[in-house]
PDB file of N, CA and C in Angstrom:
ATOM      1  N   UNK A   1     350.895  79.384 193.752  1.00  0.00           N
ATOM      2  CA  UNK A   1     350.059  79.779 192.633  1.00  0.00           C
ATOM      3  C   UNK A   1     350.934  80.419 191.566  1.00  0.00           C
ATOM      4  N   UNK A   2     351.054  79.758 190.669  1.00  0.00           N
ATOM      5  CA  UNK A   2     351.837  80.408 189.324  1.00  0.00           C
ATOM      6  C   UNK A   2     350.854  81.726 188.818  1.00  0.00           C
ATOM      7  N   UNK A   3     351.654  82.520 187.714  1.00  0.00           N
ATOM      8  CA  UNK A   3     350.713  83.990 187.017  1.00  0.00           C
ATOM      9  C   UNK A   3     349.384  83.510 186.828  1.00  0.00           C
ATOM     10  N   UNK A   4     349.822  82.440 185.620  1.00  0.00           N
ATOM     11  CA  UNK A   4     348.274  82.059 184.706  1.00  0.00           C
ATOM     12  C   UNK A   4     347.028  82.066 185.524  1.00  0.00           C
ATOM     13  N   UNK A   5     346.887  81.687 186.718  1.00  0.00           N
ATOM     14  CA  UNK A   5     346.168  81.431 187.715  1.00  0.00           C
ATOM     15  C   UNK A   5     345.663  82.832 188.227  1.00  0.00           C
ATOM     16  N   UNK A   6     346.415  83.766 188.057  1.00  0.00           N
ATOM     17  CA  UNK A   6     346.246  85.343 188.367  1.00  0.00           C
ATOM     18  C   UNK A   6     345.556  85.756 187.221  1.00  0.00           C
ATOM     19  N   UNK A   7     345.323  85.208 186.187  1.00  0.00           N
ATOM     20  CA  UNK A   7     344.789  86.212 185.143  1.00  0.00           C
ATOM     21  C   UNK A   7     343.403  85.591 184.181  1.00  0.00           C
ATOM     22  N   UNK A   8     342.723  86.512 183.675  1.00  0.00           N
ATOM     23  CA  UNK A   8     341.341  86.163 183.355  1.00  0.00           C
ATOM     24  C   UNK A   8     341.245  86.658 182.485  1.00  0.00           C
ATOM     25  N   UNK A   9     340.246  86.130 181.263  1.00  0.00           N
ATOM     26  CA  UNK A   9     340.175  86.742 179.947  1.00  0.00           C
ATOM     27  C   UNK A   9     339.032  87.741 179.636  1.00  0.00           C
ATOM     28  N   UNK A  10     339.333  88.763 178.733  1.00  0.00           N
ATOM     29  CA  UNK A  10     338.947  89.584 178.671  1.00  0.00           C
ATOM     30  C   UNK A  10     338.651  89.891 177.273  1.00  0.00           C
ATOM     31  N   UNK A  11     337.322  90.380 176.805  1.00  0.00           N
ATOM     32  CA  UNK A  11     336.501  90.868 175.449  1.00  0.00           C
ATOM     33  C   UNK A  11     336.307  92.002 175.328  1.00  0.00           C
ATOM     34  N   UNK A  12     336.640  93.224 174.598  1.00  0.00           N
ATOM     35  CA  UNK A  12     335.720  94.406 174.517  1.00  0.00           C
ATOM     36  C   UNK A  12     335.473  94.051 173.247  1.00  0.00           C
ATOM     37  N   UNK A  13     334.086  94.760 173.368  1.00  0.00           N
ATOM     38  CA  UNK A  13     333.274  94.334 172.197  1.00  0.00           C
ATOM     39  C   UNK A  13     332.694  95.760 171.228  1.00  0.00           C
ATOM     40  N   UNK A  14     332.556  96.450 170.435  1.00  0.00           N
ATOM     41  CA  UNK A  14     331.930  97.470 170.060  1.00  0.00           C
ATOM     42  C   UNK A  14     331.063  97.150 169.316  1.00  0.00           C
ATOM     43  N   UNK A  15     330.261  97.645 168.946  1.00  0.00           N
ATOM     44  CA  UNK A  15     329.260  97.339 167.173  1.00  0.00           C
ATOM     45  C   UNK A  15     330.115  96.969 165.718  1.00  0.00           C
ATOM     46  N   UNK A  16     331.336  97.877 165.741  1.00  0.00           N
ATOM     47  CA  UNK A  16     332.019  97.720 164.765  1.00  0.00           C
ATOM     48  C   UNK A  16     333.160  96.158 164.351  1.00  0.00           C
ATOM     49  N   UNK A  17     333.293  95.525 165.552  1.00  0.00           N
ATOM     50  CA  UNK A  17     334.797  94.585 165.820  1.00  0.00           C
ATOM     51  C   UNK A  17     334.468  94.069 167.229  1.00  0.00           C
ATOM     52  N   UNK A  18     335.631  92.765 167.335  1.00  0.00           N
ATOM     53  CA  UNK A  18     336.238  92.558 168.617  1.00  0.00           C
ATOM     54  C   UNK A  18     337.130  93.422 168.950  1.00  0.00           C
ATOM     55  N   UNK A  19     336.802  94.594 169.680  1.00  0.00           N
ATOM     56  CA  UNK A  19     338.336  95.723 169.750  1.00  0.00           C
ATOM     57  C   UNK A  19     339.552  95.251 170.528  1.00  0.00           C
ATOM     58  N   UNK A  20     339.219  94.300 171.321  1.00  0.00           N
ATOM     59  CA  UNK A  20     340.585  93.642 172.478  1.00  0.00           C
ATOM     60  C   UNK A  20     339.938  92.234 172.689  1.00  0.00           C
ATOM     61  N   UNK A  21     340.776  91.399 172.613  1.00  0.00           N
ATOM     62  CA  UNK A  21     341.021  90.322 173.641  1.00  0.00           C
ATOM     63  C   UNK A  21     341.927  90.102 174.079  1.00  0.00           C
ATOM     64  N   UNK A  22     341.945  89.824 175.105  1.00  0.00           N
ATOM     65  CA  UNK A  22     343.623  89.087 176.069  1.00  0.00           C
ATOM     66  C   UNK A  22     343.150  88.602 177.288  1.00  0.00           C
ATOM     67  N   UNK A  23     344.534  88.001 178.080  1.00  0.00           N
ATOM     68  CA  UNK A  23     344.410  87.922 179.175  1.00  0.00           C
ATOM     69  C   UNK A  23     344.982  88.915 180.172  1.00  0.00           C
ATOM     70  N   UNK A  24     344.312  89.116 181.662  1.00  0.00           N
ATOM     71  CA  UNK A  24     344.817  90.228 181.994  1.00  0.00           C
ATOM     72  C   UNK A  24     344.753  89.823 183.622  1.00  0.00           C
ATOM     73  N   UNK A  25     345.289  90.676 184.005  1.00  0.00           N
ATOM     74  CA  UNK A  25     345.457  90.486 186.086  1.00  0.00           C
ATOM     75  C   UNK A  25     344.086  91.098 186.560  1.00  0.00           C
ATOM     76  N   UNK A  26     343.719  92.759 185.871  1.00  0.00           N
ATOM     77  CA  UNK A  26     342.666  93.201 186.487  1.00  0.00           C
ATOM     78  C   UNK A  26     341.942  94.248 185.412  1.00  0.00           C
ATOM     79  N   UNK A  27     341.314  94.776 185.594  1.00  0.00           N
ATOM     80  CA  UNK A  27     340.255  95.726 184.658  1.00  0.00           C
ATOM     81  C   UNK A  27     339.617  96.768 185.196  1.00  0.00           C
ATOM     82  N   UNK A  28     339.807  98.089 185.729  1.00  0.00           N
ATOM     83  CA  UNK A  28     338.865  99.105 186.487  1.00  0.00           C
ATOM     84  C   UNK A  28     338.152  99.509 185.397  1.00  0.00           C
ATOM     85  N   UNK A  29     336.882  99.416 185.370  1.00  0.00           N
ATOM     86  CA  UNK A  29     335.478  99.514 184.862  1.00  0.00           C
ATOM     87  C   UNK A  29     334.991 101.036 184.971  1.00  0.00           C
ATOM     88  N   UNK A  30     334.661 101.895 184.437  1.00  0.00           N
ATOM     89  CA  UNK A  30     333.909 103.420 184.987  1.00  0.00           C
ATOM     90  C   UNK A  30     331.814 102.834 184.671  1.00  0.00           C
ATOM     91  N   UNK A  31     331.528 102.873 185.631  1.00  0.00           N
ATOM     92  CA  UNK A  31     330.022 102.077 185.648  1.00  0.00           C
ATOM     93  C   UNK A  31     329.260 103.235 186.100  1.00  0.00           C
ATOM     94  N   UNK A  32     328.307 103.246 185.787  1.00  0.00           N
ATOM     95  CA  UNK A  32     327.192 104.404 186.276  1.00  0.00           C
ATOM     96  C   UNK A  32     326.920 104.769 187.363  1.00  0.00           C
ATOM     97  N   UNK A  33     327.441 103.745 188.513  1.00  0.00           N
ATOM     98  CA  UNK A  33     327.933 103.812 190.237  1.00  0.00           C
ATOM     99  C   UNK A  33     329.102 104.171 190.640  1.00  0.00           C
ATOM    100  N   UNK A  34     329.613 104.422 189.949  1.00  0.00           N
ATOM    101  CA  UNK A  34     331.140 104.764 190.215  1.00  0.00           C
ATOM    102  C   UNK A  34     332.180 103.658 189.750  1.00  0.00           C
ATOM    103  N   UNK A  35     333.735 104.106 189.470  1.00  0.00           N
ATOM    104  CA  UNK A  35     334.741 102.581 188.965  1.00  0.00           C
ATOM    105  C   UNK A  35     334.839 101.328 189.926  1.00  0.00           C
ATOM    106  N   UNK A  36     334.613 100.507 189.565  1.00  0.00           N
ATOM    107  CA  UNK A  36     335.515  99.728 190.262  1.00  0.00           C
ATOM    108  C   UNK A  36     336.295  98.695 189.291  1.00  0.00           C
ATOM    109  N   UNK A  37     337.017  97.720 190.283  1.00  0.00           N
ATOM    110  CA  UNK A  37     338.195  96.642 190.101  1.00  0.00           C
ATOM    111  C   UNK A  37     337.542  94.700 189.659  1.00  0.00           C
ATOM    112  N   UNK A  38     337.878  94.924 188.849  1.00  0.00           N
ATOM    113  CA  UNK A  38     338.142  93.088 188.690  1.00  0.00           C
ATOM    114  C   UNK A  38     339.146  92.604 188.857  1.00  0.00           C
ATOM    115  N   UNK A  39     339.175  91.816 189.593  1.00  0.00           N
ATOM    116  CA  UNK A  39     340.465  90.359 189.979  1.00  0.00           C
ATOM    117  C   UNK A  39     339.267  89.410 189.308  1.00  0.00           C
ATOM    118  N   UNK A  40     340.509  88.608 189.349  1.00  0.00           N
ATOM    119  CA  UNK A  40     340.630  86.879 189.274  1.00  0.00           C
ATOM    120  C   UNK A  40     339.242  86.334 189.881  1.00  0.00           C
ATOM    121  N   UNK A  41     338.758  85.853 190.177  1.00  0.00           N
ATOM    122  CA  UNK A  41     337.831  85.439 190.805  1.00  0.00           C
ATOM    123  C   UNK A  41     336.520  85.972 191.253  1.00  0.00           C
ATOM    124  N   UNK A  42     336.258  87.464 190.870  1.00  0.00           N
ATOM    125  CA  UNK A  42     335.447  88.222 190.940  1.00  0.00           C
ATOM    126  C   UNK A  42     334.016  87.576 190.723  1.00  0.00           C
ATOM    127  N   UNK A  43     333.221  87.728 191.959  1.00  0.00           N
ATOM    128  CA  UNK A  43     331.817  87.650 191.805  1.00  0.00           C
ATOM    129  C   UNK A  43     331.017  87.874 190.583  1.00  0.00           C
ATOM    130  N   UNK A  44     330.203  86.824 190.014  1.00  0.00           N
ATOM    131  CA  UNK A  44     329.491  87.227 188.591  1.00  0.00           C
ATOM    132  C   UNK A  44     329.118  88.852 189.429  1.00  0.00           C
ATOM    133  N   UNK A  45     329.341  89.382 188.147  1.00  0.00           N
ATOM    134  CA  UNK A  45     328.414  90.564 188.039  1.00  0.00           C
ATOM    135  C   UNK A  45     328.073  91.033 186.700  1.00  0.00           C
ATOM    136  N   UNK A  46     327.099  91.830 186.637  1.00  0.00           N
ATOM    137  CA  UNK A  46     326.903  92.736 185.591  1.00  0.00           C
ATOM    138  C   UNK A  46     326.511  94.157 185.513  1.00  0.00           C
ATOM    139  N   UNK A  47     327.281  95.167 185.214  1.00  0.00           N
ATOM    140  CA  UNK A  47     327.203  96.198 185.032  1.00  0.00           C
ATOM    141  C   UNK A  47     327.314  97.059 184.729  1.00  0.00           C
ATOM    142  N   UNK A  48     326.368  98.189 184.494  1.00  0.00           N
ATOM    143  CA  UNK A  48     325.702  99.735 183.266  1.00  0.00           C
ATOM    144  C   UNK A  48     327.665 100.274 183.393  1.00  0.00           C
ATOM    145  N   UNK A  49     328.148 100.273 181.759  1.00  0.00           N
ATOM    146  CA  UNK A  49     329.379 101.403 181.668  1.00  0.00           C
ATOM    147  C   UNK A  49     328.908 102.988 181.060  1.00  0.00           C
ATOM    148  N   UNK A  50     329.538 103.431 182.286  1.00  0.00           N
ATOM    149  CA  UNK A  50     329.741 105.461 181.757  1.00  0.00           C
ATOM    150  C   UNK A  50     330.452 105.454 180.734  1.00  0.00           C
ATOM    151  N   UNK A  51     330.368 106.511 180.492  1.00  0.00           N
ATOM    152  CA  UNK A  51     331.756 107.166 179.029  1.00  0.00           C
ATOM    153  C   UNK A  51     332.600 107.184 180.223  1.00  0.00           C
ATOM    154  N   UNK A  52     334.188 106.907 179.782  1.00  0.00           N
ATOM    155  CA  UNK A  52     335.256 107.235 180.914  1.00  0.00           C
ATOM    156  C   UNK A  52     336.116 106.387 180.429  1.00  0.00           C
ATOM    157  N   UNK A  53     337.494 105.956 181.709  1.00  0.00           N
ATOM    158  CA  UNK A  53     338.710 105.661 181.230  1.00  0.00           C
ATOM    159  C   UNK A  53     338.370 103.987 181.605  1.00  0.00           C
ATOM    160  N   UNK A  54     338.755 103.220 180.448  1.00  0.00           N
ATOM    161  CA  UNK A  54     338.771 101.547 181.278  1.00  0.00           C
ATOM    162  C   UNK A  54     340.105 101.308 181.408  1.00  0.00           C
ATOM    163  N   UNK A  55     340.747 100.782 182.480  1.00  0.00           N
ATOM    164  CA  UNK A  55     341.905 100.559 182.668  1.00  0.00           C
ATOM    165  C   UNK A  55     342.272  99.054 182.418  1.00  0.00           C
ATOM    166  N   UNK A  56     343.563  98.329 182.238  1.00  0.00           N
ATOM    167  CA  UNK A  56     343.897  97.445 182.337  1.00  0.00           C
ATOM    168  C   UNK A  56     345.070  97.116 182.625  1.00  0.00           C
ATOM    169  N   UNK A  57     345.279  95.638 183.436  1.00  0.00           N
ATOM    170  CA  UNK A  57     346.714  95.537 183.998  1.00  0.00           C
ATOM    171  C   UNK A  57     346.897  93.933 183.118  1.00  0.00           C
ATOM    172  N   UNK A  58     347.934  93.885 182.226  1.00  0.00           N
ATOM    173  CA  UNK A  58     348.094  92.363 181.683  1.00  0.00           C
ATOM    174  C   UNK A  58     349.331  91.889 182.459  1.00  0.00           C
ATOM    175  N   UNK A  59     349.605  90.503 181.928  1.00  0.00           N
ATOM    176  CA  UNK A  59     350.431  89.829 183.461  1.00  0.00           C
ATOM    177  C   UNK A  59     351.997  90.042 183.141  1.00  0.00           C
ATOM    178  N   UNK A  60     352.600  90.853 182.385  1.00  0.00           N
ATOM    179  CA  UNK A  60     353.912  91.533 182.801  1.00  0.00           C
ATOM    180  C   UNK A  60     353.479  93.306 183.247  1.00  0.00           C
ATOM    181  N   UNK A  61     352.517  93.156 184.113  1.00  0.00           N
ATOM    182  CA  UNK A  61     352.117  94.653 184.805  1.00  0.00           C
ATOM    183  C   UNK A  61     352.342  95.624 184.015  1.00  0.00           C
ATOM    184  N   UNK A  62     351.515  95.603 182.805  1.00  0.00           N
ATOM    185  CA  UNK A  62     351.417  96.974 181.936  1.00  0.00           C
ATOM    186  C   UNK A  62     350.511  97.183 181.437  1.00  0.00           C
ATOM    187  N   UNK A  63     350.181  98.372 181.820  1.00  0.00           N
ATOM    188  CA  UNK A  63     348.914  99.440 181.990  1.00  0.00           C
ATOM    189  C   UNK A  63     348.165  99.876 181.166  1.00  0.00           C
ATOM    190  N   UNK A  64     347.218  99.337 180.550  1.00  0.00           N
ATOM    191  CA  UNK A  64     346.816 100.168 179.235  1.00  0.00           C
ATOM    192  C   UNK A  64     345.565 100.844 179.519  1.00  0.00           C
ATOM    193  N   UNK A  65     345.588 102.183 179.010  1.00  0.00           N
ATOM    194  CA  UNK A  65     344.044 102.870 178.987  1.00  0.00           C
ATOM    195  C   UNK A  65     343.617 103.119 177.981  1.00  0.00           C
ATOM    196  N   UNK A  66     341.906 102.829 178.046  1.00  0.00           N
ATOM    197  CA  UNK A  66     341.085 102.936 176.823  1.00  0.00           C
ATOM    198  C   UNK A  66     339.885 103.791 176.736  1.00  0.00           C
ATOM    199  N   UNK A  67     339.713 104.808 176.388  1.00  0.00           N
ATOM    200  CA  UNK A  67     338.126 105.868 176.266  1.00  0.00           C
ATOM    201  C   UNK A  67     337.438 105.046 175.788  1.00  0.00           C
ATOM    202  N   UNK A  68     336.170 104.590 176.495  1.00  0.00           N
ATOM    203  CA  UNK A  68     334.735 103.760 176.258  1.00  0.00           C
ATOM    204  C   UNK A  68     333.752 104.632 176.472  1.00  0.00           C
ATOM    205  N   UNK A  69     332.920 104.775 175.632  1.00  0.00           N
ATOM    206  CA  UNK A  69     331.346 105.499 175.452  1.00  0.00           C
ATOM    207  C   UNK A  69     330.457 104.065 176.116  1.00  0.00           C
ATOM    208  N   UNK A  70     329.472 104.264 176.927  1.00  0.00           N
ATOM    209  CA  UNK A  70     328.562 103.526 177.435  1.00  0.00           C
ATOM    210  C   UNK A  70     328.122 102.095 177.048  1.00  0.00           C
ATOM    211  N   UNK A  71     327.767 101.322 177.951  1.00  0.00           N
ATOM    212  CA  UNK A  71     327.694  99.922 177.505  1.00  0.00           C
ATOM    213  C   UNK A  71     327.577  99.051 178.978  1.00  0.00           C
ATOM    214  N   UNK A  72     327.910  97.794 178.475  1.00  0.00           N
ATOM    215  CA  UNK A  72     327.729  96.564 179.847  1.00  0.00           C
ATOM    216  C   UNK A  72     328.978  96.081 179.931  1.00  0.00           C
ATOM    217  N   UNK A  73     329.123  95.500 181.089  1.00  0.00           N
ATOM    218  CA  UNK A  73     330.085  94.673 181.854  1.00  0.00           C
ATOM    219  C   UNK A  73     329.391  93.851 181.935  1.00  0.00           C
ATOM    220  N   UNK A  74     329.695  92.493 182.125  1.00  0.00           N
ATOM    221  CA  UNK A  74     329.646  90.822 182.312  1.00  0.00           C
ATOM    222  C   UNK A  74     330.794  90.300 182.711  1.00  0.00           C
ATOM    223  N   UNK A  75     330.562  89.940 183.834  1.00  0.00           N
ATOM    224  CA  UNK A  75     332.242  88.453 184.321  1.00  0.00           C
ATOM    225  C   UNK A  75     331.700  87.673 184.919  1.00  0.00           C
ATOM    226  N   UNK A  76     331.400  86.583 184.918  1.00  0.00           N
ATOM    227  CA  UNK A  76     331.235  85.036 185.119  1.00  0.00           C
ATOM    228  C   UNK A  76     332.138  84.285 184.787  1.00  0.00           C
ATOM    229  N   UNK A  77     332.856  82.996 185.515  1.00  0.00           N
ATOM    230  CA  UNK A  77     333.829  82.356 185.291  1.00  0.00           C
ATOM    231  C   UNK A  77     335.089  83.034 184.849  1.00  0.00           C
ATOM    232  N   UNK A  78     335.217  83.750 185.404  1.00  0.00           N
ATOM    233  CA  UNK A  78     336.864  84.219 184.536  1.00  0.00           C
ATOM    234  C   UNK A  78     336.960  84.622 183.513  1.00  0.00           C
ATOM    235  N   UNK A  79     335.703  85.307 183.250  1.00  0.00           N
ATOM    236  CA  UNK A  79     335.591  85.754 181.444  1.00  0.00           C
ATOM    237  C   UNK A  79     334.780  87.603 181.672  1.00  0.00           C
ATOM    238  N   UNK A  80     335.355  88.206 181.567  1.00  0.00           N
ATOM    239  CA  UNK A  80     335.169  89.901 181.694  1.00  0.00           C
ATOM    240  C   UNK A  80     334.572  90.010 180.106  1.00  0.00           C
ATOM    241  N   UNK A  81     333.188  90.555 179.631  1.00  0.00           N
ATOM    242  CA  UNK A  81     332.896  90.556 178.031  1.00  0.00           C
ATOM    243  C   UNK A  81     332.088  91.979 178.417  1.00  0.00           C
ATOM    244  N   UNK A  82     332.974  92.964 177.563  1.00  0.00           N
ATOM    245  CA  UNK A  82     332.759  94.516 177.851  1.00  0.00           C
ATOM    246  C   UNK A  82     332.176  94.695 176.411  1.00  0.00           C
ATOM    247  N   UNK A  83     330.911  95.068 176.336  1.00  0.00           N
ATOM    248  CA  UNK A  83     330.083  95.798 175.109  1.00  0.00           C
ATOM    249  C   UNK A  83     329.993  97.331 175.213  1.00  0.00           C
ATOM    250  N   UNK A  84     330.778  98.051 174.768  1.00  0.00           N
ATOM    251  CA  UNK A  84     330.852  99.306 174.460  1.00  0.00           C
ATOM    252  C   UNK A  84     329.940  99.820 173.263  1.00  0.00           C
ATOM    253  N   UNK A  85     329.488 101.297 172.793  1.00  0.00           N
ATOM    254  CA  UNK A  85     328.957 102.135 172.000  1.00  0.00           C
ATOM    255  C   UNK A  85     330.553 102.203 170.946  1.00  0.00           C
ATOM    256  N   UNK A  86     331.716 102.248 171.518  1.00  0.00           N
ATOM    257  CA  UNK A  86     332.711 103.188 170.948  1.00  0.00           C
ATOM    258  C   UNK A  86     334.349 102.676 172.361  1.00  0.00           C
ATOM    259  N   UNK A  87     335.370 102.353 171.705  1.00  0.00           N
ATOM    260  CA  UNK A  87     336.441 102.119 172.574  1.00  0.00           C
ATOM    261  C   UNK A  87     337.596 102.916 171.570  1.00  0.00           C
ATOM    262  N   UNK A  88     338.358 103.543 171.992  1.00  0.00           N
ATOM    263  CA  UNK A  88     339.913 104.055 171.958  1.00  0.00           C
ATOM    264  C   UNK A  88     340.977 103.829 172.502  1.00  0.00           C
ATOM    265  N   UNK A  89     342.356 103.211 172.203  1.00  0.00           N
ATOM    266  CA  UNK A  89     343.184 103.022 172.938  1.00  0.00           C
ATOM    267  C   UNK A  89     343.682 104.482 173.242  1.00  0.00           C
ATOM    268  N   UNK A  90     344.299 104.967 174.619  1.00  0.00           N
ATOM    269  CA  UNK A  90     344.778 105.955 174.724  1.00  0.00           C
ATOM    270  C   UNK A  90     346.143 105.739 174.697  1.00  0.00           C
TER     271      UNK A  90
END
């Protein structure tokens, strides 16, 4: 399995802009249940975001964190589309 195959695309979205797109390895989410992890292949889901840290790993393994005010998660097919109130790169 080559990288490309490791990595899935990714939207944050605010009211104001597209604040990010890329492709990335994984995404820890802060959700109203507590964080969790997206990989590659991750079960559709959808779900409620807390205010908190969203993490991200792109495919030369570097780390970016972002302050998100409340919103949804969506991933179906390999496509992560994060609607935030408000995103910050930290």
């Amino acid at each position: 399995m080559n990288d490309t195959n490791k990595l899935y695309a990714l939207t944050i979205l605010t009211p104001n802009d597209a604040f990010l797109t890329a492709s990335v390895k994984s995404v820890t989410i802060p959700s109203v249940s507590g964080a969790f992890q997206v990989l590659v292949n991750h079960a559709p889901i959808i779900a409620a975001i807390d205010s908190g840290t969203l993490t991200t790993v792109d495919e030369q393994d570097k780390t970016c964190q972002y302050t998100v005010k409340n919103g949804i998660a969506e991933f179906k097919n390999n496509q992560l589309t994060i609607s935030v109130a408000s995103a910050i790169a930290n």
